[in-house]
PDB file of N, CA and C in Angstrom:
ATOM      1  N   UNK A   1     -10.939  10.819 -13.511  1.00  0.00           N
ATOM      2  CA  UNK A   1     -11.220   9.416 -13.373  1.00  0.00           C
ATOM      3  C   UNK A   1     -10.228   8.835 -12.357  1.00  0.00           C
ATOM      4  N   UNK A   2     -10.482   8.148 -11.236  1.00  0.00           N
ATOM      5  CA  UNK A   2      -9.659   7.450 -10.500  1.00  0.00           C
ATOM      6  C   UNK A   2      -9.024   6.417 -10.890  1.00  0.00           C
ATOM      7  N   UNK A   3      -7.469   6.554 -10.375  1.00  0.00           N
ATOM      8  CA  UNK A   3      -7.230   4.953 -10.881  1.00  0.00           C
ATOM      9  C   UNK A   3      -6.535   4.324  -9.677  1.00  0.00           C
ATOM     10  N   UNK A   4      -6.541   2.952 -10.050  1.00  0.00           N
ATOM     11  CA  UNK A   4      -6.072   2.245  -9.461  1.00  0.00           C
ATOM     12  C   UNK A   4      -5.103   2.691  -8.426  1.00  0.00           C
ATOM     13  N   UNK A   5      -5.446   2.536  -7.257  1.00  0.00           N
ATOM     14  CA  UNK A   5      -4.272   2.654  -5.715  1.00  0.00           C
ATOM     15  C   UNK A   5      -4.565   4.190  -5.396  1.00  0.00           C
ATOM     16  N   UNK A   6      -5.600   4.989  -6.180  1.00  0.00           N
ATOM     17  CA  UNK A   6      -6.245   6.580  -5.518  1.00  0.00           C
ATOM     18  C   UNK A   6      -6.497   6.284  -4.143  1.00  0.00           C
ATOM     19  N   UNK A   7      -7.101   7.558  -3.779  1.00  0.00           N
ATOM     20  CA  UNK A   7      -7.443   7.376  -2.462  1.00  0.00           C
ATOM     21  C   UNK A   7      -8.714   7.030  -2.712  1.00  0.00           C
ATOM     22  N   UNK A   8      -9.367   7.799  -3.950  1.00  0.00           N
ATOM     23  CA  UNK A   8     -11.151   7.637  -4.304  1.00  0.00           C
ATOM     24  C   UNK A   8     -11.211   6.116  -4.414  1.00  0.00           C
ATOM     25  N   UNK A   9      -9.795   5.659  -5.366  1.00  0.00           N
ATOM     26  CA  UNK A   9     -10.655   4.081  -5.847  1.00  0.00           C
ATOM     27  C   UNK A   9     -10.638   3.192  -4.877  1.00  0.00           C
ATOM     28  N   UNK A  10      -9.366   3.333  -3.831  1.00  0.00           N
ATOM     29  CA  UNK A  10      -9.564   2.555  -2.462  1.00  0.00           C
ATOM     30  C   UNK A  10     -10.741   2.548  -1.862  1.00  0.00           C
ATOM     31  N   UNK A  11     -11.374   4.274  -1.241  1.00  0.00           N
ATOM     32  CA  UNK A  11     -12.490   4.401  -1.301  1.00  0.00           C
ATOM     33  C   UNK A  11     -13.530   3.690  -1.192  1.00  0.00           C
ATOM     34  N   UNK A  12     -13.504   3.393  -2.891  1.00  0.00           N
ATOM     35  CA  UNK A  12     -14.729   2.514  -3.270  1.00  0.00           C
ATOM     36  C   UNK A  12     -14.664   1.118  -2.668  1.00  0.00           C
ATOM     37  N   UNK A  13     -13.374   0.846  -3.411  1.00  0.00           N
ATOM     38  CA  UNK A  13     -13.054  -0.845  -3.078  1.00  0.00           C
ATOM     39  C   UNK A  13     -13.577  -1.320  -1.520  1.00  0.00           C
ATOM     40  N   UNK A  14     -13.230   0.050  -0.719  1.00  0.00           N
ATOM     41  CA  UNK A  14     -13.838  -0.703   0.375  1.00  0.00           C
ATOM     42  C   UNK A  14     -14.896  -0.443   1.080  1.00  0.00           C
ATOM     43  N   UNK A  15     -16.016   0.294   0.296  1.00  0.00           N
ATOM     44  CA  UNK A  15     -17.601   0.425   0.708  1.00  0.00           C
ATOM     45  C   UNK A  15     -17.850  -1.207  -0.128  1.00  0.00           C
ATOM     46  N   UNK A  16     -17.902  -1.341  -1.103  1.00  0.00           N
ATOM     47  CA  UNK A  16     -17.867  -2.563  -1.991  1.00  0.00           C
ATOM     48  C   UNK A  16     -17.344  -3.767  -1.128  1.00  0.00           C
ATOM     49  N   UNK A  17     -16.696  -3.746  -0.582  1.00  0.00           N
ATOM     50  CA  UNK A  17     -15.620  -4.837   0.030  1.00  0.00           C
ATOM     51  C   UNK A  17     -16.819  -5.225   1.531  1.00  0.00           C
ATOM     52  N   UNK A  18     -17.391  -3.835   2.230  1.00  0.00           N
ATOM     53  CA  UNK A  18     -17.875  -4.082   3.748  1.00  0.00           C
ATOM     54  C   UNK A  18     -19.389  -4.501   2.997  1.00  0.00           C
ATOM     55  N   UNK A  19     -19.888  -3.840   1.590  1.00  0.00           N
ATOM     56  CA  UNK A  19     -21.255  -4.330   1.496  1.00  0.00           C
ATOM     57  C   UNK A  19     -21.116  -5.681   1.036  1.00  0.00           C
ATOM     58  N   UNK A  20     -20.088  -6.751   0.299  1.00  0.00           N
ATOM     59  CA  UNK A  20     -20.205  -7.923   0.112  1.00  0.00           C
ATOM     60  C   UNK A  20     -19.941  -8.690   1.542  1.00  0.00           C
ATOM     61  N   UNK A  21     -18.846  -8.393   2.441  1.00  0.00           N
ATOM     62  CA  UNK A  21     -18.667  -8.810   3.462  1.00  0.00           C
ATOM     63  C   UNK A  21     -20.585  -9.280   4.714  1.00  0.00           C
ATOM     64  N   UNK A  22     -21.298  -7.758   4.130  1.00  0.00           N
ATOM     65  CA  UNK A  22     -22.739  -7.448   4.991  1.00  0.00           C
ATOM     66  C   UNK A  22     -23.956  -8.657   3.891  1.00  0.00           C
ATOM     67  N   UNK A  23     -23.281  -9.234   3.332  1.00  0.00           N
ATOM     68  CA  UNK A  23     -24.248  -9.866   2.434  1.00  0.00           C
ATOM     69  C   UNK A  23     -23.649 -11.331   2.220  1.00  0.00           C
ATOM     70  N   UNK A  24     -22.899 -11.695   3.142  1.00  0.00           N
ATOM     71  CA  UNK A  24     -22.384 -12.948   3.542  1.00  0.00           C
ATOM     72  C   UNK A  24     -21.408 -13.671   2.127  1.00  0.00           C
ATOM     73  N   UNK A  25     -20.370 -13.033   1.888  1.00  0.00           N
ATOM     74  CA  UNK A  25     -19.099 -13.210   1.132  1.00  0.00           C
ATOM     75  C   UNK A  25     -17.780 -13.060   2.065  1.00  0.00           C
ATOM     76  N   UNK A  26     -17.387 -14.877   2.001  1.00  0.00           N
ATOM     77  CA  UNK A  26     -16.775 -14.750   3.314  1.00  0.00           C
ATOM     78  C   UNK A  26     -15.241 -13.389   2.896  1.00  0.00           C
ATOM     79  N   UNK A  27     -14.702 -12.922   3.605  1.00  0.00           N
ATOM     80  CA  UNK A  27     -14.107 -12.339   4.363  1.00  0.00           C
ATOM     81  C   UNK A  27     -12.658 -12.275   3.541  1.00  0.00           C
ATOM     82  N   UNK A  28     -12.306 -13.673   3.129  1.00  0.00           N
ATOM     83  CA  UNK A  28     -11.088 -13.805   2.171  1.00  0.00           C
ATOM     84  C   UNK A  28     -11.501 -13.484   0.928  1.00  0.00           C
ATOM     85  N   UNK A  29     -12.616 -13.500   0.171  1.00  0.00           N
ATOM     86  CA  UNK A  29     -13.141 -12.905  -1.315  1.00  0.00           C
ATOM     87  C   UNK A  29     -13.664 -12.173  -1.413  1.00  0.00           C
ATOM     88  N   UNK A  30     -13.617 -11.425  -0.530  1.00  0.00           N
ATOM     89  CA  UNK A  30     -14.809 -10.028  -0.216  1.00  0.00           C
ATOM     90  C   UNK A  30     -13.862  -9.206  -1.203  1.00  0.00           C
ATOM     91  N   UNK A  31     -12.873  -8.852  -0.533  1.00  0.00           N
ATOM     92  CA  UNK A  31     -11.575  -8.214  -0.988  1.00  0.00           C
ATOM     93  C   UNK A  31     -11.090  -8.306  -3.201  1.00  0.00           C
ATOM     94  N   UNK A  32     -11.434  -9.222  -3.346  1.00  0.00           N
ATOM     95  CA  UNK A  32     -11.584  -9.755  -4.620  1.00  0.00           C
ATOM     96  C   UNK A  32     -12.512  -9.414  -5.362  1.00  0.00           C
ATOM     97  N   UNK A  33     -13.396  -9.567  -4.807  1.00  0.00           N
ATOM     98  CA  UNK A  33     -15.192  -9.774  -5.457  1.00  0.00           C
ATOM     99  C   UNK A  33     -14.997  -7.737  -5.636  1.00  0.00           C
ATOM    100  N   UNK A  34     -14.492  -7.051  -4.839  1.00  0.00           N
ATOM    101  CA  UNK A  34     -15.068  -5.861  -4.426  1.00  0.00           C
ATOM    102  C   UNK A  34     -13.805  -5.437  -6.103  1.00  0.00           C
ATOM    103  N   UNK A  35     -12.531  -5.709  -5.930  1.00  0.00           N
ATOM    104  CA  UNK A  35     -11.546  -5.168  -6.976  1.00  0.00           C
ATOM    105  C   UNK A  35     -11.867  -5.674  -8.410  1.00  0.00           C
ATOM    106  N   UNK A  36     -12.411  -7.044  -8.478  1.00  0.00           N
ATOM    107  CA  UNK A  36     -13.041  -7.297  -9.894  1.00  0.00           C
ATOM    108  C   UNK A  36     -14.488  -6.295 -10.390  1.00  0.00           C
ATOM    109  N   UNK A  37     -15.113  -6.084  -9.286  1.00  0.00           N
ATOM    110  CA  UNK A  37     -16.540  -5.222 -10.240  1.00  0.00           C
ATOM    111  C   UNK A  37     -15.987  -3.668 -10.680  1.00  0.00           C
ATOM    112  N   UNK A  38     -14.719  -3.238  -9.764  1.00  0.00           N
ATOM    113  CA  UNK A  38     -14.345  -2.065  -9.858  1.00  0.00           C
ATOM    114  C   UNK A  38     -13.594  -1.793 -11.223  1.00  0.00           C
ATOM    115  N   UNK A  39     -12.645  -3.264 -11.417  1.00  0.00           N
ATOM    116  CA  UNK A  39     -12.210  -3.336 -12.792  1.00  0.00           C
ATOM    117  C   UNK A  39     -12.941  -3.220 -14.415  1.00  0.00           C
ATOM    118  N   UNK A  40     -14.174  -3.911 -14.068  1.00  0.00           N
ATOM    119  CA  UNK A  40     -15.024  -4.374 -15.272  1.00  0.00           C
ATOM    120  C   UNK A  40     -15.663  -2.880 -15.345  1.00  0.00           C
ATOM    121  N   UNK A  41     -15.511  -1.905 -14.363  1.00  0.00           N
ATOM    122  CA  UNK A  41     -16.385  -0.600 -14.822  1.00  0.00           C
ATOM    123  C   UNK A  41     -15.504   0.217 -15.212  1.00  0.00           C
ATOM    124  N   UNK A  42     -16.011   0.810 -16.410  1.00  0.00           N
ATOM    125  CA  UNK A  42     -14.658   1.997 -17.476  1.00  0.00           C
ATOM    126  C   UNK A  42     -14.616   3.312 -16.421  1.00  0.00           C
ATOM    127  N   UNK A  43     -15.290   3.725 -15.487  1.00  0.00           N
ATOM    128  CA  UNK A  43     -14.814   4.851 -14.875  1.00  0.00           C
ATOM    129  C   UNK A  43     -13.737   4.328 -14.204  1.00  0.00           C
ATOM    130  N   UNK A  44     -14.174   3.189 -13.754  1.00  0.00           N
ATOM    131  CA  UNK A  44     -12.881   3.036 -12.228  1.00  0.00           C
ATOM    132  C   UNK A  44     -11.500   2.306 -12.804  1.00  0.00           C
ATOM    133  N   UNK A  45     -11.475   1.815 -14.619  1.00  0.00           N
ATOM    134  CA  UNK A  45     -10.741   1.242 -14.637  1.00  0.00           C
ATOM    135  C   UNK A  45      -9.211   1.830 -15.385  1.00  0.00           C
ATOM    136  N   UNK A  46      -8.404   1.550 -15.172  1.00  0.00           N
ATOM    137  CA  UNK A  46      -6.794   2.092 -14.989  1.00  0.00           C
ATOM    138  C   UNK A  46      -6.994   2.666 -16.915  1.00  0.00           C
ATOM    139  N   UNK A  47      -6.686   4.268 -17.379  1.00  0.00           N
ATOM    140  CA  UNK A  47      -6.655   5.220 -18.737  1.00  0.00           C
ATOM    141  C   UNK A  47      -4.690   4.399 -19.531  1.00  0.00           C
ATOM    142  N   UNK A  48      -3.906   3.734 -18.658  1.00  0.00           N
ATOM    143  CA  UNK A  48      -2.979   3.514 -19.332  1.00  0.00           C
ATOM    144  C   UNK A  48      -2.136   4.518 -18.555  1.00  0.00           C
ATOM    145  N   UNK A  49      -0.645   4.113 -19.023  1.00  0.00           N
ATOM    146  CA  UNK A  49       0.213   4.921 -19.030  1.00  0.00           C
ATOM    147  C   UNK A  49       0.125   6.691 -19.921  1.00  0.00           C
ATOM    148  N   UNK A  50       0.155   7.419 -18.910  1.00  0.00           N
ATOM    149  CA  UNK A  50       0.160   9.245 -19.551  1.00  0.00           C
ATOM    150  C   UNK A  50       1.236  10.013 -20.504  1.00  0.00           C
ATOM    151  N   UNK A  51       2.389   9.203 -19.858  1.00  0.00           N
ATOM    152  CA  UNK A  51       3.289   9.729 -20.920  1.00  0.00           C
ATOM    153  C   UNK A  51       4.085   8.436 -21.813  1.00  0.00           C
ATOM    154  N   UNK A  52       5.213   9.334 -22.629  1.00  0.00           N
ATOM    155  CA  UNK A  52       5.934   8.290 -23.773  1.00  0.00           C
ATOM    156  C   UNK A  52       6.555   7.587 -22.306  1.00  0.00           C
ATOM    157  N   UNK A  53       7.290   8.080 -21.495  1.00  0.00           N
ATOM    158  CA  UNK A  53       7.954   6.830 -21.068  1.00  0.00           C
ATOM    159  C   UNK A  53       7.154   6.008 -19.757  1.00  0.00           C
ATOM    160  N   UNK A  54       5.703   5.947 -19.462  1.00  0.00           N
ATOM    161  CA  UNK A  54       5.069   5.001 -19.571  1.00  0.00           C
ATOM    162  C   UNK A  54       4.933   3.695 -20.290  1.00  0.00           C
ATOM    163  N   UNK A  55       4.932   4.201 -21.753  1.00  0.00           N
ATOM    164  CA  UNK A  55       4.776   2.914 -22.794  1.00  0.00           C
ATOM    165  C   UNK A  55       6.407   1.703 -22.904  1.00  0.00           C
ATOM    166  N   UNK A  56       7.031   2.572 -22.163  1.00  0.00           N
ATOM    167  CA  UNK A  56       8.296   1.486 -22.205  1.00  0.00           C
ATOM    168  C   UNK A  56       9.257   1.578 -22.951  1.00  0.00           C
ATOM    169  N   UNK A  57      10.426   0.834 -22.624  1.00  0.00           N
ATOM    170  CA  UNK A  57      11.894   1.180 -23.655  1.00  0.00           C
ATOM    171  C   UNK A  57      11.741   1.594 -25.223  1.00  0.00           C
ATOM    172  N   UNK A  58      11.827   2.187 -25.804  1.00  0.00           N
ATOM    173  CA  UNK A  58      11.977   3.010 -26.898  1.00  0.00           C
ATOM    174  C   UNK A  58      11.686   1.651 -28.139  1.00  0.00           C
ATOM    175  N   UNK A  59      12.036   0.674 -27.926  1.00  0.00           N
ATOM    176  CA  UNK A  59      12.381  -0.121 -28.633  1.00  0.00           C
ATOM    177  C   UNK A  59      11.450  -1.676 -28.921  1.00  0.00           C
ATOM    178  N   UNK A  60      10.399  -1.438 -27.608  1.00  0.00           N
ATOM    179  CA  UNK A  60       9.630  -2.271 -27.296  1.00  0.00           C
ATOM    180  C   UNK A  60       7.993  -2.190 -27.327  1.00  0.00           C
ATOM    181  N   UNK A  61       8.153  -0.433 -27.913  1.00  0.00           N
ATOM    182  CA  UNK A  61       6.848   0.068 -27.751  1.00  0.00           C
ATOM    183  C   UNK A  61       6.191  -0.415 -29.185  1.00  0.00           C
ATOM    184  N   UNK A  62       4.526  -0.190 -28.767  1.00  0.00           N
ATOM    185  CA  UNK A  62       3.966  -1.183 -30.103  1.00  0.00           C
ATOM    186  C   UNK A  62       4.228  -0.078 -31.311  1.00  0.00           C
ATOM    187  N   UNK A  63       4.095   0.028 -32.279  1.00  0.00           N
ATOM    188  CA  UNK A  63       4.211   0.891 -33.615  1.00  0.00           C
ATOM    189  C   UNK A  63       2.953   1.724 -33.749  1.00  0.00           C
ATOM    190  N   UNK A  64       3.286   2.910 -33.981  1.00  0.00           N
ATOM    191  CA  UNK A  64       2.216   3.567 -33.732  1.00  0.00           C
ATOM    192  C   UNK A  64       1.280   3.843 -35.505  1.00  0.00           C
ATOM    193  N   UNK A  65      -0.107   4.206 -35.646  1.00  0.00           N
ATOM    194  CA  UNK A  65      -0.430   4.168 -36.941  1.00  0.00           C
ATOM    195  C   UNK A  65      -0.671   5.408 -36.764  1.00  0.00           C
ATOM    196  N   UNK A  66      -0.468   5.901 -38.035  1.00  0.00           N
ATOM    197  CA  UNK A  66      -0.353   7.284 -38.506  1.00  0.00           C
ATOM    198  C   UNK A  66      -1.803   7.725 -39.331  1.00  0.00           C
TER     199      UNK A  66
END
């Protein structure tokens, strides 16, 4: 799954980005319009941090259920 700042998800962002641009979305929200649809879809969107120290200082992490 790609995430966020890949080369694939850039990729996308910017076939997405030139087809809103080709369909008259001016130029400053193209860029936007193209990173929000990429977000709202579960392939393209960011699995979380992979390891424990992803989740953050030891002390701050949420509690885990057993």
């Amino acid at each position: 799954m790609p995430e966020p700042g890949s080369k694939k998800y850039d990729t996308r962002r910017a076939r997405l980005r030139k087809d809103a641009e080709r369909a008259g979305v001016p130029d400053a929200k193209a860029n936007d319009e193209a990173n929000e649809s990429l977000q709202e879809d579960p392939q393209w969107r960011s699995g979380g941090p992979r390891t424990e120290r992803g989740l953050g200082p030891k002390g701050e992490r949420p509690e885990k259920a057993d």
